[in-house]
PDBML (XML) file of the C-alpha atoms, coordinates in Angstrom:
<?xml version="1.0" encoding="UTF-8" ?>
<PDBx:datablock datablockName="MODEL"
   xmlns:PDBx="http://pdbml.pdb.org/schema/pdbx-v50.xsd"
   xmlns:xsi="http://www.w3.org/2001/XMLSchema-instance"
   xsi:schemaLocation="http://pdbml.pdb.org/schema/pdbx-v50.xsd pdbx-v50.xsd">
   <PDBx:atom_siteCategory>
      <PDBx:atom_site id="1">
         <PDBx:B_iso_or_equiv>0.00</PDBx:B_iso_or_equiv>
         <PDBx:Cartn_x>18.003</PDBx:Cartn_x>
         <PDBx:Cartn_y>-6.634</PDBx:Cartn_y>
         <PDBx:Cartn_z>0.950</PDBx:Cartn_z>
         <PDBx:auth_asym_id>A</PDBx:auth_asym_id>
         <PDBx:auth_atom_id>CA</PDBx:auth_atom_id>
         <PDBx:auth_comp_id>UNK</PDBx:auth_comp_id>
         <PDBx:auth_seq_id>1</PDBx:auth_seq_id>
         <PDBx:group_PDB>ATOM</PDBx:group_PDB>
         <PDBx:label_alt_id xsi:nil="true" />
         <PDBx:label_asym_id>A</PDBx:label_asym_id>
         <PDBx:label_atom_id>CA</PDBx:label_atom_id>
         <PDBx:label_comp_id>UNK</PDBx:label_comp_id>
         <PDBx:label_entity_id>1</PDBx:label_entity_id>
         <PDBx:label_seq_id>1</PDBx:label_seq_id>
         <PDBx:occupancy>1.00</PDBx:occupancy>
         <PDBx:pdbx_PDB_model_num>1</PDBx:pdbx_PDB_model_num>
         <PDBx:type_symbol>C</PDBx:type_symbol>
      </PDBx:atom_site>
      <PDBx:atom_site id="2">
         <PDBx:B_iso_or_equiv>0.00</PDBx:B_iso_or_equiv>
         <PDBx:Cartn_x>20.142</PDBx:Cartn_x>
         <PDBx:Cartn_y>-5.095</PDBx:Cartn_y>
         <PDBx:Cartn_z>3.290</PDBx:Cartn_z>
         <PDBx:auth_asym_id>A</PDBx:auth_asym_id>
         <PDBx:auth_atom_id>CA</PDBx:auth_atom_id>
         <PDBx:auth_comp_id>UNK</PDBx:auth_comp_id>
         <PDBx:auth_seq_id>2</PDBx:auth_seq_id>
         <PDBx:group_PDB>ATOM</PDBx:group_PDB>
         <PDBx:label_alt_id xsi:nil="true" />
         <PDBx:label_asym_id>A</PDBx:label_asym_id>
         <PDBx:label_atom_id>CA</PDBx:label_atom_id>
         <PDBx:label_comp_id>UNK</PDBx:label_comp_id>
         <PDBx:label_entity_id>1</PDBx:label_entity_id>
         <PDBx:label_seq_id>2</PDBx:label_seq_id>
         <PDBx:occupancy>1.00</PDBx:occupancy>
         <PDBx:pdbx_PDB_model_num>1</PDBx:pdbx_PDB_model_num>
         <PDBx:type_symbol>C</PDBx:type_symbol>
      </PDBx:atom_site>
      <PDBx:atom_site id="3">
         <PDBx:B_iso_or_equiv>0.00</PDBx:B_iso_or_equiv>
         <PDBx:Cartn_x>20.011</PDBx:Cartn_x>
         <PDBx:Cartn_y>-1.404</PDBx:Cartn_y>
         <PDBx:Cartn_z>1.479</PDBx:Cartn_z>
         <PDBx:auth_asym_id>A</PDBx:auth_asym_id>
         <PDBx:auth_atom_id>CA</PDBx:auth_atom_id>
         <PDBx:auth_comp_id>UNK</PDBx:auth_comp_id>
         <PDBx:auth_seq_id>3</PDBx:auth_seq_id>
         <PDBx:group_PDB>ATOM</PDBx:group_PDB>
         <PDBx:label_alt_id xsi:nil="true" />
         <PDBx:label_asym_id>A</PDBx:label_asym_id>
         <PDBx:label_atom_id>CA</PDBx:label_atom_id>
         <PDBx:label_comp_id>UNK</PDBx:label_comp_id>
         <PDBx:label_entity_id>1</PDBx:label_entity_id>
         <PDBx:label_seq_id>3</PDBx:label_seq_id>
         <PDBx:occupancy>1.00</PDBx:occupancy>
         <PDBx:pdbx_PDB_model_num>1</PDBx:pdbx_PDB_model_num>
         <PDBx:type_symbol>C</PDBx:type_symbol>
      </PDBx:atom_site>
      <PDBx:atom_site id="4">
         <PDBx:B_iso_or_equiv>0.00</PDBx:B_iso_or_equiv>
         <PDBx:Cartn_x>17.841</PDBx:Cartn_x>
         <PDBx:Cartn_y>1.682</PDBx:Cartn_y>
         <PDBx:Cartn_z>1.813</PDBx:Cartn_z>
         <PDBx:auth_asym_id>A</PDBx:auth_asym_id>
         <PDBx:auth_atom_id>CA</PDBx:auth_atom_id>
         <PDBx:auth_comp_id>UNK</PDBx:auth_comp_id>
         <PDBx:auth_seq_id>4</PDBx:auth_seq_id>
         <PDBx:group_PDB>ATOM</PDBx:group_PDB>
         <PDBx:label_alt_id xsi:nil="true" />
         <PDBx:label_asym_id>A</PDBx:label_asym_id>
         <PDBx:label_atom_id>CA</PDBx:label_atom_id>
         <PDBx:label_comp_id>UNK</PDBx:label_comp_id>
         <PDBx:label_entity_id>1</PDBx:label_entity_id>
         <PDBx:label_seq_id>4</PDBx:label_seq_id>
         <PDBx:occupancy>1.00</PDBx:occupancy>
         <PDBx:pdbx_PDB_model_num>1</PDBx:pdbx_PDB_model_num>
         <PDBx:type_symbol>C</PDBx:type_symbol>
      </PDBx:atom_site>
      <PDBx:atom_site id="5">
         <PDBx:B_iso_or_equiv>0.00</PDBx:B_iso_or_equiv>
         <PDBx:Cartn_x>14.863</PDBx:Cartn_x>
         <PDBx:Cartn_y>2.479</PDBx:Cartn_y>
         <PDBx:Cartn_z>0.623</PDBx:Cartn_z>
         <PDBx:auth_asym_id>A</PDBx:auth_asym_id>
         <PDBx:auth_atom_id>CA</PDBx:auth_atom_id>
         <PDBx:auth_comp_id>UNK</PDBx:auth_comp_id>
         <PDBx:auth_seq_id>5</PDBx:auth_seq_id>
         <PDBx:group_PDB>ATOM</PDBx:group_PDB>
         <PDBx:label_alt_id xsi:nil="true" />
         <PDBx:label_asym_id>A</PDBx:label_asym_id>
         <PDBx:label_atom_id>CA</PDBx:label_atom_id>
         <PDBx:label_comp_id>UNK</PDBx:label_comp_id>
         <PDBx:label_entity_id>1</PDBx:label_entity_id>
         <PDBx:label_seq_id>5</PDBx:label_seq_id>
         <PDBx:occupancy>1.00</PDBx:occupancy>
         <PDBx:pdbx_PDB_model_num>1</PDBx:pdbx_PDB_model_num>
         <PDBx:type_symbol>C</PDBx:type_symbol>
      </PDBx:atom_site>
      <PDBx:atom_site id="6">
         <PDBx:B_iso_or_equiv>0.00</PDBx:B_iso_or_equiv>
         <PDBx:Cartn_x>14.527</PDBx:Cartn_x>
         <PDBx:Cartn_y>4.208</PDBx:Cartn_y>
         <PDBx:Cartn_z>-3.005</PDBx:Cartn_z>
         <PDBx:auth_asym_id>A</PDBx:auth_asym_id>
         <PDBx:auth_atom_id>CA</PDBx:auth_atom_id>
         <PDBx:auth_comp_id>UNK</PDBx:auth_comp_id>
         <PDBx:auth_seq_id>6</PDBx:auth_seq_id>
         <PDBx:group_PDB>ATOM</PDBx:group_PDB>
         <PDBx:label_alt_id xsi:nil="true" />
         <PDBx:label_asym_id>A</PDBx:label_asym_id>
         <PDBx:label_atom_id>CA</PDBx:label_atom_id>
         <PDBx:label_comp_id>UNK</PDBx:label_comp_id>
         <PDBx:label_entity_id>1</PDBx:label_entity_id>
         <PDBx:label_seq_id>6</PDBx:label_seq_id>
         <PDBx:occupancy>1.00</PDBx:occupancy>
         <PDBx:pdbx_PDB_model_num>1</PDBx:pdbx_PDB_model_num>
         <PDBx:type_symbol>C</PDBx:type_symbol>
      </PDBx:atom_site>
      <PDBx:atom_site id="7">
         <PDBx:B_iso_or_equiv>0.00</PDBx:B_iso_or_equiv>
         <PDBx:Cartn_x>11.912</PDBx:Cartn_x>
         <PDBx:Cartn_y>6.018</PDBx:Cartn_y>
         <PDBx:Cartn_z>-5.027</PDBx:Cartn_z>
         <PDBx:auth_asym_id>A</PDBx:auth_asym_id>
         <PDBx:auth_atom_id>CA</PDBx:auth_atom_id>
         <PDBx:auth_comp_id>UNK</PDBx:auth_comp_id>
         <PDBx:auth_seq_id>7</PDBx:auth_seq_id>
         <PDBx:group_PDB>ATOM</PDBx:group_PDB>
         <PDBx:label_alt_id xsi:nil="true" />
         <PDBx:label_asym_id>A</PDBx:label_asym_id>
         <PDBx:label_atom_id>CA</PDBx:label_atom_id>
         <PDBx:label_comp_id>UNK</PDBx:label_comp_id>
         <PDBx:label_entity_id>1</PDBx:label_entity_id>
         <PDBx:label_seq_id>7</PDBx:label_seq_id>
         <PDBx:occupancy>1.00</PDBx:occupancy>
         <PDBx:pdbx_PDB_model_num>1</PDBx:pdbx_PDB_model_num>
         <PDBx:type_symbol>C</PDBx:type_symbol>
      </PDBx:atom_site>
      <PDBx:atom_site id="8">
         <PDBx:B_iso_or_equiv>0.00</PDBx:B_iso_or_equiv>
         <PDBx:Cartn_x>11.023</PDBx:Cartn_x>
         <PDBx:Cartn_y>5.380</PDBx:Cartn_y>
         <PDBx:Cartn_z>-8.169</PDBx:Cartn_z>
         <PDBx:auth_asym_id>A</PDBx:auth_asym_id>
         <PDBx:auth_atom_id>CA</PDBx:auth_atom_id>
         <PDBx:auth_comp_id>UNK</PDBx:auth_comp_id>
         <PDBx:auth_seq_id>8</PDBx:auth_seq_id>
         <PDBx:group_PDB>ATOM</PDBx:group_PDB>
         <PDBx:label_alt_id xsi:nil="true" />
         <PDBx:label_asym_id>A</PDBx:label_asym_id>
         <PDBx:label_atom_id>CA</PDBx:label_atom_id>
         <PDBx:label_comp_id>UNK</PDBx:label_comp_id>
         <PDBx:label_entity_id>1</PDBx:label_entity_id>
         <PDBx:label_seq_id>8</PDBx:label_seq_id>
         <PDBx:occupancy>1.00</PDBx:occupancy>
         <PDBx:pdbx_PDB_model_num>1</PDBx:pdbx_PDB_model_num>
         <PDBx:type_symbol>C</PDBx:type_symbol>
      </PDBx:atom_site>
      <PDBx:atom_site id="9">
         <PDBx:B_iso_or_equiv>0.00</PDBx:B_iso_or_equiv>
         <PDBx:Cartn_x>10.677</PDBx:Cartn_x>
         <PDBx:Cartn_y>7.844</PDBx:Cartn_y>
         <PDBx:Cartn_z>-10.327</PDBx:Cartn_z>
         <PDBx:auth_asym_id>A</PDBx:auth_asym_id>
         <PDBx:auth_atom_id>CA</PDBx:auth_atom_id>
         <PDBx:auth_comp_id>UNK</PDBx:auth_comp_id>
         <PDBx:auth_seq_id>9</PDBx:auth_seq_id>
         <PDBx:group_PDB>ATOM</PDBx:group_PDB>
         <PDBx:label_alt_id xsi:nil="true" />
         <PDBx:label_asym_id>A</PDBx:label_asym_id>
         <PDBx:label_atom_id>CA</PDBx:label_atom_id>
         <PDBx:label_comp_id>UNK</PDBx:label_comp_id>
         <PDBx:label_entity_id>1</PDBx:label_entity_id>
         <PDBx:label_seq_id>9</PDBx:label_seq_id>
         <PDBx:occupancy>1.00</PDBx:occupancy>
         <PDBx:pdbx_PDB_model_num>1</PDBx:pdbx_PDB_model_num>
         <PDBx:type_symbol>C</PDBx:type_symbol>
      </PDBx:atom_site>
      <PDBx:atom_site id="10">
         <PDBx:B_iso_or_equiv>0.00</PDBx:B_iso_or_equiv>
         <PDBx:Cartn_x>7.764</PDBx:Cartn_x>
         <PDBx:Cartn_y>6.903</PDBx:Cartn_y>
         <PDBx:Cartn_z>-13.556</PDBx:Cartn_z>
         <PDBx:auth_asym_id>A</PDBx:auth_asym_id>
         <PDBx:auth_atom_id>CA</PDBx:auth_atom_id>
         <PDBx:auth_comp_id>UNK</PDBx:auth_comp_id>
         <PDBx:auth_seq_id>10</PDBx:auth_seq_id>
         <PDBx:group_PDB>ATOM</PDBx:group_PDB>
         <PDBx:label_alt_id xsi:nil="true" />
         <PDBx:label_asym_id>A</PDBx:label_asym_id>
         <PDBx:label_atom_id>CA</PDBx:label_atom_id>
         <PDBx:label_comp_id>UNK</PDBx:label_comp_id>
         <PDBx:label_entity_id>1</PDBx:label_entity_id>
         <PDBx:label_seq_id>10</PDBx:label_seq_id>
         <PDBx:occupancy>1.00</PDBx:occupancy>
         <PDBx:pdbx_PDB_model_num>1</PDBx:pdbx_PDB_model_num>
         <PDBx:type_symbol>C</PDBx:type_symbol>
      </PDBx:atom_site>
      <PDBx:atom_site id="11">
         <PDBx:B_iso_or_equiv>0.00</PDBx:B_iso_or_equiv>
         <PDBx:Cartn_x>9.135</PDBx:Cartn_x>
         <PDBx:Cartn_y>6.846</PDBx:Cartn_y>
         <PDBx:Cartn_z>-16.673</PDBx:Cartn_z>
         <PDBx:auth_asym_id>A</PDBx:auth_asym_id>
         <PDBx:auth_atom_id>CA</PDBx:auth_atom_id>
         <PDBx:auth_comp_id>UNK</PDBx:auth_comp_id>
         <PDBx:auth_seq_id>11</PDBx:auth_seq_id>
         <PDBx:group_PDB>ATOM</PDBx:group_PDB>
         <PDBx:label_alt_id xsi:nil="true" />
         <PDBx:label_asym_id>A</PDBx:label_asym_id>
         <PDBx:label_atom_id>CA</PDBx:label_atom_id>
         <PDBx:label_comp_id>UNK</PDBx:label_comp_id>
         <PDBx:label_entity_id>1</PDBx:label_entity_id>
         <PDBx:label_seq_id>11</PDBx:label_seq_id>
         <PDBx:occupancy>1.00</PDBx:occupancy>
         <PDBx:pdbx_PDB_model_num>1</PDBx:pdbx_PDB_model_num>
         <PDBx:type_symbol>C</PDBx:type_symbol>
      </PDBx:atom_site>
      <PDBx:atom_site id="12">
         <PDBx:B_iso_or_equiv>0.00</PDBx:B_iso_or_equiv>
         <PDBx:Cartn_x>6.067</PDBx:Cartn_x>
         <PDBx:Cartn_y>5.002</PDBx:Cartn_y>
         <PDBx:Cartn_z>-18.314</PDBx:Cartn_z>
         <PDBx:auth_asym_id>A</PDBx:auth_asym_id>
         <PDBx:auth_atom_id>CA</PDBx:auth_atom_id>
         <PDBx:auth_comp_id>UNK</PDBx:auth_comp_id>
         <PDBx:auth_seq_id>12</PDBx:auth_seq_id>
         <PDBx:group_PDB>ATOM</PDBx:group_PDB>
         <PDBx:label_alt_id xsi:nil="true" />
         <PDBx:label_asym_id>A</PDBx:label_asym_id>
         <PDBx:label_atom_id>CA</PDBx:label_atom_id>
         <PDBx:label_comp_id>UNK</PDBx:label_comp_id>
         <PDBx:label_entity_id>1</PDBx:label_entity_id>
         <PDBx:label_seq_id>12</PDBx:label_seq_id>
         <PDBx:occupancy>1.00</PDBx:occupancy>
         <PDBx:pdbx_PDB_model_num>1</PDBx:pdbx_PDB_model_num>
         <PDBx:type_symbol>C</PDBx:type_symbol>
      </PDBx:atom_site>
      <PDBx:atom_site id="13">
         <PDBx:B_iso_or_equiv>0.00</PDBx:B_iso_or_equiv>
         <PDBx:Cartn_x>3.471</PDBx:Cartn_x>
         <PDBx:Cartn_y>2.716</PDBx:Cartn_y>
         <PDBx:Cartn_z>-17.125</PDBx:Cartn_z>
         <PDBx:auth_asym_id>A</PDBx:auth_asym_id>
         <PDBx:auth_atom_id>CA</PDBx:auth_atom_id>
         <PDBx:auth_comp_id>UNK</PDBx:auth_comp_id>
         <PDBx:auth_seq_id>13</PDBx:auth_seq_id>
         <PDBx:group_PDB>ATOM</PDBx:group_PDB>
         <PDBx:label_alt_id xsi:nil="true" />
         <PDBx:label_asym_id>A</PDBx:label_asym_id>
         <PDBx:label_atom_id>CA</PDBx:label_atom_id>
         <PDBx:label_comp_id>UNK</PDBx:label_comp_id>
         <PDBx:label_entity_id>1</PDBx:label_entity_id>
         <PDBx:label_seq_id>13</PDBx:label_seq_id>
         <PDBx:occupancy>1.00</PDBx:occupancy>
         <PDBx:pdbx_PDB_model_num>1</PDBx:pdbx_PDB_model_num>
         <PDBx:type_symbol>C</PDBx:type_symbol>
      </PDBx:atom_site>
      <PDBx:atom_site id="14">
         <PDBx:B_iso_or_equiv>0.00</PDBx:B_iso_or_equiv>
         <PDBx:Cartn_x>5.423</PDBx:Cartn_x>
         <PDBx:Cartn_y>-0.100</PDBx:Cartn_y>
         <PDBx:Cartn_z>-16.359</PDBx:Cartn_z>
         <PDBx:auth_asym_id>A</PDBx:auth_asym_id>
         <PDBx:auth_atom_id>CA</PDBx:auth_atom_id>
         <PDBx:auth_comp_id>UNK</PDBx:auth_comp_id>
         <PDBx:auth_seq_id>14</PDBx:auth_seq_id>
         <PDBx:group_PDB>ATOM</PDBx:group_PDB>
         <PDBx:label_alt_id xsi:nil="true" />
         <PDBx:label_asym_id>A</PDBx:label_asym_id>
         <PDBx:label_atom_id>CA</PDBx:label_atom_id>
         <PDBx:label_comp_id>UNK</PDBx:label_comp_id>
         <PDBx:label_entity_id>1</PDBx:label_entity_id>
         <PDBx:label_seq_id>14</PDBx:label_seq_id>
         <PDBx:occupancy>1.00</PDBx:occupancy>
         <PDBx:pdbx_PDB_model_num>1</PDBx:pdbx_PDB_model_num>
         <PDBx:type_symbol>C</PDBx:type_symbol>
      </PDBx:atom_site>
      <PDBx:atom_site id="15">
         <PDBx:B_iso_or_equiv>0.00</PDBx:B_iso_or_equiv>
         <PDBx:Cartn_x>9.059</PDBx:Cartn_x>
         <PDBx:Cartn_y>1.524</PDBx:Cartn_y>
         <PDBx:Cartn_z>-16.440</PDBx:Cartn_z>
         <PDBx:auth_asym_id>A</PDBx:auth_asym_id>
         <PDBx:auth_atom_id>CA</PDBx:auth_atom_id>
         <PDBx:auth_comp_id>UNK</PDBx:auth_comp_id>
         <PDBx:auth_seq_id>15</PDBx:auth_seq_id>
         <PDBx:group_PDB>ATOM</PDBx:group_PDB>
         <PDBx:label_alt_id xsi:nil="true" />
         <PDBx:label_asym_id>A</PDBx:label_asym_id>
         <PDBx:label_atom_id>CA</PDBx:label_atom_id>
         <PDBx:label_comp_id>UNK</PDBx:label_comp_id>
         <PDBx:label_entity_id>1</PDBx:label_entity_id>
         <PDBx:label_seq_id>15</PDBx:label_seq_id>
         <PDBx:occupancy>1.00</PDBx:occupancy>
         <PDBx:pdbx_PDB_model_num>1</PDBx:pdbx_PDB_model_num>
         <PDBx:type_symbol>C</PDBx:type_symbol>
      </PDBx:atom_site>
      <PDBx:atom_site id="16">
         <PDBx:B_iso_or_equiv>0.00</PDBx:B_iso_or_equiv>
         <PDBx:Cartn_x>10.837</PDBx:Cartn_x>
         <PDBx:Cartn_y>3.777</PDBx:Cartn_y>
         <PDBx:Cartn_z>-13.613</PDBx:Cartn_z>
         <PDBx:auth_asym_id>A</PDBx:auth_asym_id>
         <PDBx:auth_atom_id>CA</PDBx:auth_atom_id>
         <PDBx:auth_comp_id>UNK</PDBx:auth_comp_id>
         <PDBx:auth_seq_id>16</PDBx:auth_seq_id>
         <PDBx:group_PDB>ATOM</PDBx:group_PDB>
         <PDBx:label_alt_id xsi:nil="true" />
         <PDBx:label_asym_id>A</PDBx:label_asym_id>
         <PDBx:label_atom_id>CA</PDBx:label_atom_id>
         <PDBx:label_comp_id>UNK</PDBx:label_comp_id>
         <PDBx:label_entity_id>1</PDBx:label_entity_id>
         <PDBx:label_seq_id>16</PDBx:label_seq_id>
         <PDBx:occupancy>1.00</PDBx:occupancy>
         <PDBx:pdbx_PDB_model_num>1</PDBx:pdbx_PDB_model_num>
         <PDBx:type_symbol>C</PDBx:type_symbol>
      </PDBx:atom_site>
      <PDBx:atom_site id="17">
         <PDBx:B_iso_or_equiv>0.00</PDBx:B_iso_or_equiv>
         <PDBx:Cartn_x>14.143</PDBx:Cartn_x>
         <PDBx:Cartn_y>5.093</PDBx:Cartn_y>
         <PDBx:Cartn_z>-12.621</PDBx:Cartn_z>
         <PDBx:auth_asym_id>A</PDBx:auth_asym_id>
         <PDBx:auth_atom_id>CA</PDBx:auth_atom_id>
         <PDBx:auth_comp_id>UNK</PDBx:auth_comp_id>
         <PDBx:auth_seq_id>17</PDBx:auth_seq_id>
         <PDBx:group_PDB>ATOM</PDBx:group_PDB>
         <PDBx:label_alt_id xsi:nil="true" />
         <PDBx:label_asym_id>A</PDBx:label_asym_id>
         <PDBx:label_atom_id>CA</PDBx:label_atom_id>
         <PDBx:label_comp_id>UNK</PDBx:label_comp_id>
         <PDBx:label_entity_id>1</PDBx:label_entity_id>
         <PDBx:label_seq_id>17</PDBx:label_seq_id>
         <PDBx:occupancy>1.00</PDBx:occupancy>
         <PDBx:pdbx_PDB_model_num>1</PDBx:pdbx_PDB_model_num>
         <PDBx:type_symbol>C</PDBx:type_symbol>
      </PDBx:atom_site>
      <PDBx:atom_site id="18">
         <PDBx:B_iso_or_equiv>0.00</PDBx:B_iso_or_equiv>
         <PDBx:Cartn_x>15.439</PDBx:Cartn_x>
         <PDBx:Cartn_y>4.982</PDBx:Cartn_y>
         <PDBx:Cartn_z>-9.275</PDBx:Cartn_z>
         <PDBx:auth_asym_id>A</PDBx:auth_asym_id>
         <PDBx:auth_atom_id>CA</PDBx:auth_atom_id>
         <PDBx:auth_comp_id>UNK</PDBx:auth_comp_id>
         <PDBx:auth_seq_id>18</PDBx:auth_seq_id>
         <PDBx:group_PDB>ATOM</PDBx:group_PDB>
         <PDBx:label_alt_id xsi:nil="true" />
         <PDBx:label_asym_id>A</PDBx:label_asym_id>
         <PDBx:label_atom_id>CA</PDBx:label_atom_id>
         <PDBx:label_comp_id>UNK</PDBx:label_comp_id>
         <PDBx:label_entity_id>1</PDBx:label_entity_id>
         <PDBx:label_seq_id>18</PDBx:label_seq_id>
         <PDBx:occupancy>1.00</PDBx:occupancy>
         <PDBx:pdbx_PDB_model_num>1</PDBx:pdbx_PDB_model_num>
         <PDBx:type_symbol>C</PDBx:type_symbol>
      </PDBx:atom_site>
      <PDBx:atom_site id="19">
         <PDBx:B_iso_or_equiv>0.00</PDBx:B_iso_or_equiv>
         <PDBx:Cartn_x>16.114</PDBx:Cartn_x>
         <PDBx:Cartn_y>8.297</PDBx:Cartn_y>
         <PDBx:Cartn_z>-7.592</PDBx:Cartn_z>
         <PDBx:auth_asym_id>A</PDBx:auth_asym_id>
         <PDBx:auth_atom_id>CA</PDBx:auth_atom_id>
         <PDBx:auth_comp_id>UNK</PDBx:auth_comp_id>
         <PDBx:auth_seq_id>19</PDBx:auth_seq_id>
         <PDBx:group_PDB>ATOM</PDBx:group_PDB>
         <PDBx:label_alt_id xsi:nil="true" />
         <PDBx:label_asym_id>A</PDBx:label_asym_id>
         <PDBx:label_atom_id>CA</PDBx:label_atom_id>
         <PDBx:label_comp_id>UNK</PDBx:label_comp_id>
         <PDBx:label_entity_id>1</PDBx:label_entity_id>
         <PDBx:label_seq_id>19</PDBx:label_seq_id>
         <PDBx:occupancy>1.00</PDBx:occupancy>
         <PDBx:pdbx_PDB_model_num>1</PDBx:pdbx_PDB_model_num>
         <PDBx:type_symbol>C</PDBx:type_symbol>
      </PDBx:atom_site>
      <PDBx:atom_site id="20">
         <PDBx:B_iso_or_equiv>0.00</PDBx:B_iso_or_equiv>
         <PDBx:Cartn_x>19.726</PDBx:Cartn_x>
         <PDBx:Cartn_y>8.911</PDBx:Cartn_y>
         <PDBx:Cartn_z>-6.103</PDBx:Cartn_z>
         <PDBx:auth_asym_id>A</PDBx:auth_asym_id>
         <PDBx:auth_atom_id>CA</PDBx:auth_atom_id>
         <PDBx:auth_comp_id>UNK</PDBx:auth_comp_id>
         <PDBx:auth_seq_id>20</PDBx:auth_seq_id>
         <PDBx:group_PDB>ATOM</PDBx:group_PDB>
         <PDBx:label_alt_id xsi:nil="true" />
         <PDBx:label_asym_id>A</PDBx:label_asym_id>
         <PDBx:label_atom_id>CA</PDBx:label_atom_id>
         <PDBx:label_comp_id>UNK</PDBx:label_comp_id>
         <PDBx:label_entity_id>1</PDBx:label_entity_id>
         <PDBx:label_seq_id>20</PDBx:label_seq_id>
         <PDBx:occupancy>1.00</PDBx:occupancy>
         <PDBx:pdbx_PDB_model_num>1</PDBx:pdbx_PDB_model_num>
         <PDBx:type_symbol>C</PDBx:type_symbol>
      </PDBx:atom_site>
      <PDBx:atom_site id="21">
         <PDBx:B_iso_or_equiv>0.00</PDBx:B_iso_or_equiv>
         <PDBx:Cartn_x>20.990</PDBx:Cartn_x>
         <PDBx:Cartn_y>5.882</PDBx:Cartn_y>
         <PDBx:Cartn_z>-8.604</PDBx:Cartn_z>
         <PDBx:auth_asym_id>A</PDBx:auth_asym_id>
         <PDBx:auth_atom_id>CA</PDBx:auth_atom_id>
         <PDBx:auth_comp_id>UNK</PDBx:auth_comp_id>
         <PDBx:auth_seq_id>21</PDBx:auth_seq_id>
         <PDBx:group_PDB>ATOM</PDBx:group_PDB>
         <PDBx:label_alt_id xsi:nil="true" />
         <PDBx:label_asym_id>A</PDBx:label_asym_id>
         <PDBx:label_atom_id>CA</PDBx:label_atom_id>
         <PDBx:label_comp_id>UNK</PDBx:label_comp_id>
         <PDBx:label_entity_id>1</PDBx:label_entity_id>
         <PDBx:label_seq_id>21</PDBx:label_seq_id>
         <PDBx:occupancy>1.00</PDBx:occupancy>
         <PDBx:pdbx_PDB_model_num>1</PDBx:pdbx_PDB_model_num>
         <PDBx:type_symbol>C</PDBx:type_symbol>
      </PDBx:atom_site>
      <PDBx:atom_site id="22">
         <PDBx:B_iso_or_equiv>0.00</PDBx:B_iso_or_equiv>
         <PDBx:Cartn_x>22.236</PDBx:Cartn_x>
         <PDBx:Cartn_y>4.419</PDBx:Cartn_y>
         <PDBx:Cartn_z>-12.258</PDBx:Cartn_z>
         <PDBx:auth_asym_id>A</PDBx:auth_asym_id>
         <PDBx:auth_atom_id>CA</PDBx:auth_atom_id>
         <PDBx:auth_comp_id>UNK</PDBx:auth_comp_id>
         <PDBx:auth_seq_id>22</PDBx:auth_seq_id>
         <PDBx:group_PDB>ATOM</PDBx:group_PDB>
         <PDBx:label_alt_id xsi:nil="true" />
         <PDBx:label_asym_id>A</PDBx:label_asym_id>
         <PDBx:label_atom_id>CA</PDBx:label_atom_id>
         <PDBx:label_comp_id>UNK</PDBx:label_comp_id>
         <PDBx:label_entity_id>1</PDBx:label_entity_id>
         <PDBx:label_seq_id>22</PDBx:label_seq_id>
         <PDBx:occupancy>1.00</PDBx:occupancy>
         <PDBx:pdbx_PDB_model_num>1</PDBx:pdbx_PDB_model_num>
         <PDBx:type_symbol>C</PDBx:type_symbol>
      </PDBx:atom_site>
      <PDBx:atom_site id="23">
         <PDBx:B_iso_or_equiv>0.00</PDBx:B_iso_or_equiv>
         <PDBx:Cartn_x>19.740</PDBx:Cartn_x>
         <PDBx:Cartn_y>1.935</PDBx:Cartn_y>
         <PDBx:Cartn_z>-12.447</PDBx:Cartn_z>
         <PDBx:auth_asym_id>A</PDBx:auth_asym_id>
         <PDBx:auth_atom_id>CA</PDBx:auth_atom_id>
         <PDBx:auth_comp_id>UNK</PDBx:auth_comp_id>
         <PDBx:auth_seq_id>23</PDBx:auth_seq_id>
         <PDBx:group_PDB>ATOM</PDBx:group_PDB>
         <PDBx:label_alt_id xsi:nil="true" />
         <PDBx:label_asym_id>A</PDBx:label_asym_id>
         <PDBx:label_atom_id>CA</PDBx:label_atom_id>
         <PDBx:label_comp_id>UNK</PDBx:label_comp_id>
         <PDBx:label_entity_id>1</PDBx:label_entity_id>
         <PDBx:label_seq_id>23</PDBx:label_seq_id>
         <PDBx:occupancy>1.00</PDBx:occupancy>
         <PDBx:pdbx_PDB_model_num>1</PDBx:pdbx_PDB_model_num>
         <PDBx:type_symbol>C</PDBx:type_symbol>
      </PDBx:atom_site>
      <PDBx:atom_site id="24">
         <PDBx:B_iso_or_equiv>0.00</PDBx:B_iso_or_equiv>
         <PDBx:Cartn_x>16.039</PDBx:Cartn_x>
         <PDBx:Cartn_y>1.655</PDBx:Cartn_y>
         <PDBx:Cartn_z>-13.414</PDBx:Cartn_z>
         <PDBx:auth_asym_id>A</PDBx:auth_asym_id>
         <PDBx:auth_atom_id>CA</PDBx:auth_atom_id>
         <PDBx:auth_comp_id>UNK</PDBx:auth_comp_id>
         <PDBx:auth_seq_id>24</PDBx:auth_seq_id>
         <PDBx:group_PDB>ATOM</PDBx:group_PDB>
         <PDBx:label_alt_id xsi:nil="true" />
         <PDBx:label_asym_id>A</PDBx:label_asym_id>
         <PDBx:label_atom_id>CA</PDBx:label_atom_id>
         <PDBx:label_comp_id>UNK</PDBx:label_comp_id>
         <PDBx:label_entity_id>1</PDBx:label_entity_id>
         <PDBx:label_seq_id>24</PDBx:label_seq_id>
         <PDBx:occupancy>1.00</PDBx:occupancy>
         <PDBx:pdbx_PDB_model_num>1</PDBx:pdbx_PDB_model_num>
         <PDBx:type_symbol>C</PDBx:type_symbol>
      </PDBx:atom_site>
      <PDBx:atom_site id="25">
         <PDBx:B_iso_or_equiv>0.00</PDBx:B_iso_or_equiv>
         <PDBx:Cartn_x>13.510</PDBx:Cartn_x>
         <PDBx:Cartn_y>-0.950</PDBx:Cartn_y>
         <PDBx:Cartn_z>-13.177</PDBx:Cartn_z>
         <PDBx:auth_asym_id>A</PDBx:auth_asym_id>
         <PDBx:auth_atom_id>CA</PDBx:auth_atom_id>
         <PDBx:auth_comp_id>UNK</PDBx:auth_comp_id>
         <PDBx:auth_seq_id>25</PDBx:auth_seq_id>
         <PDBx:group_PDB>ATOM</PDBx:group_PDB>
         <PDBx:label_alt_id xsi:nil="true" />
         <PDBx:label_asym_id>A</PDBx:label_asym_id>
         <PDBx:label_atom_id>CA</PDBx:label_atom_id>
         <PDBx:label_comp_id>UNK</PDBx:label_comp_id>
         <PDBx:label_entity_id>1</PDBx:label_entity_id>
         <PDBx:label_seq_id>25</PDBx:label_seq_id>
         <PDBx:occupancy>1.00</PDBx:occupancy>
         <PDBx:pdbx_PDB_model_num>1</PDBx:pdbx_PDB_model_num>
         <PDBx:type_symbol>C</PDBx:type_symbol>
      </PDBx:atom_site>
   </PDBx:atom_siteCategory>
</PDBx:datablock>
């Protein structure tokens, strides 16, 4: 909420990193 949009980058089926950031979901 209230911040751009990201890609997500696969890592594995179910696991990604965000592009353009620390973080990964």
């Amino acid at each position: 909420t209230g911040q751009a949009r990201l890609s997500l980058v696969p890592v594995s089926a179910d696991h990604f990193k965000v592009q353009g950031v620390d973080a990964e979901v």
